[in-house]
Protein backbone atom coordinates (compact mmCIF):
# COMPACT_ATOMS: atom_id res chain seq x y z
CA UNK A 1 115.11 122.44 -97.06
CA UNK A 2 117.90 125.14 -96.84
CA UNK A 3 120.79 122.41 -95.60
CA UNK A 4 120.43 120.82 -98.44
CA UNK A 5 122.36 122.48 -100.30
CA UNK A 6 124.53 123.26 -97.68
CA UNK A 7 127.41 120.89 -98.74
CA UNK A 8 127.45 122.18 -102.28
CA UNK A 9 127.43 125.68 -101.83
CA UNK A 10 130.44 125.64 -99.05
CA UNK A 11 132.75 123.72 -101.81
CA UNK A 12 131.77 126.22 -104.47
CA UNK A 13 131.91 129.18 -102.01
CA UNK A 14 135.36 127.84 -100.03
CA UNK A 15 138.74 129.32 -100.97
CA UNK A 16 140.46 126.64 -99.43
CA UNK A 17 139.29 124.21 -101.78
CA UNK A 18 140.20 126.13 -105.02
CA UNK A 19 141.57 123.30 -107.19
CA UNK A 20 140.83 120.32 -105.12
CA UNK A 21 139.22 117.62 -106.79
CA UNK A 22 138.39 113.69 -106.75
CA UNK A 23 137.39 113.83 -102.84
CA UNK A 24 133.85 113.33 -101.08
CA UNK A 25 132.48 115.51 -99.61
CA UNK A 26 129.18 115.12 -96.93
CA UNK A 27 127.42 117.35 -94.19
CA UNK A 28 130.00 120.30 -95.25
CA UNK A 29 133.15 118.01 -94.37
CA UNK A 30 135.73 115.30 -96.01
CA UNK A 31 133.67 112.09 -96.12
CA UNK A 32 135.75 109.31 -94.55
CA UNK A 33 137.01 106.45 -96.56
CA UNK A 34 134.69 103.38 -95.35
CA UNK A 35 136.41 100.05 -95.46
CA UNK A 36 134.32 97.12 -95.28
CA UNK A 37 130.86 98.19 -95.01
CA UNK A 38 128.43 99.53 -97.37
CA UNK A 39 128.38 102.95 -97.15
CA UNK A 40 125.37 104.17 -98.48
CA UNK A 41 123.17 105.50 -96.44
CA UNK A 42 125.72 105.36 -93.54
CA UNK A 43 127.93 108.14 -94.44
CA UNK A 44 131.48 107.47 -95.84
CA UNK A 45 132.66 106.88 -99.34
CA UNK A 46 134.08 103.14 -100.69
CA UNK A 47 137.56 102.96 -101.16
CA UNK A 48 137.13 102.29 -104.96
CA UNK A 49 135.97 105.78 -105.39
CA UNK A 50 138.55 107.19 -104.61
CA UNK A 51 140.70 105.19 -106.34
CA UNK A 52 142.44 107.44 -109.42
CA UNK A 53 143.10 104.17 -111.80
CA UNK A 54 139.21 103.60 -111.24
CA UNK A 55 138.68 107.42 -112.49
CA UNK A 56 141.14 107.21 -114.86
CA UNK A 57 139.29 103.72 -116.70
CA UNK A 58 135.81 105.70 -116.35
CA UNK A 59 137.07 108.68 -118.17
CA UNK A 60 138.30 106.63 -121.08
CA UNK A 61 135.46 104.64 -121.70
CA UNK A 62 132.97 108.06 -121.25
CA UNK A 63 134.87 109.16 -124.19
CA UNK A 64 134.71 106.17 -125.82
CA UNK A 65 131.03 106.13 -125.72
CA UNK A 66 130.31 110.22 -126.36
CA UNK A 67 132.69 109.92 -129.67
CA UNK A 68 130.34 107.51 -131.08
């Protein structure tokens, strides 16, 4: 299935998102923030994902947890 990998390869490939980070990205575009609904399998990303304290607390404890 050549699309897909479609997504991936336009974010590595894409000058114009050199040092962007921490966003969504589906079908080749900016998946949009999804407020009250499940998004899986509907498209969209939860609110909480993008959320930086959220990323911030994940981090931590993933180096918590690889130190030993």
């Amino acid at each position: 299935m050549p699309q897909g990998a479609a997504t991936s390869v336009s974010l590595a490939a894409s000058p114009l998102l050199a040092g962007v980070g921490g966003r969504c990205f589906e079908d080749r575009a900016e998946a949009p923030v999804v407020v009250g609904a499940e998004p899986v399998g509907t498209g969209g990303v939860a609110p909480y994902a993008r959320d930086p304290a959220n990323a911030d607390r994940l981090w931590a404890v993933a180096e918590k947890l690889i130190a030993g």
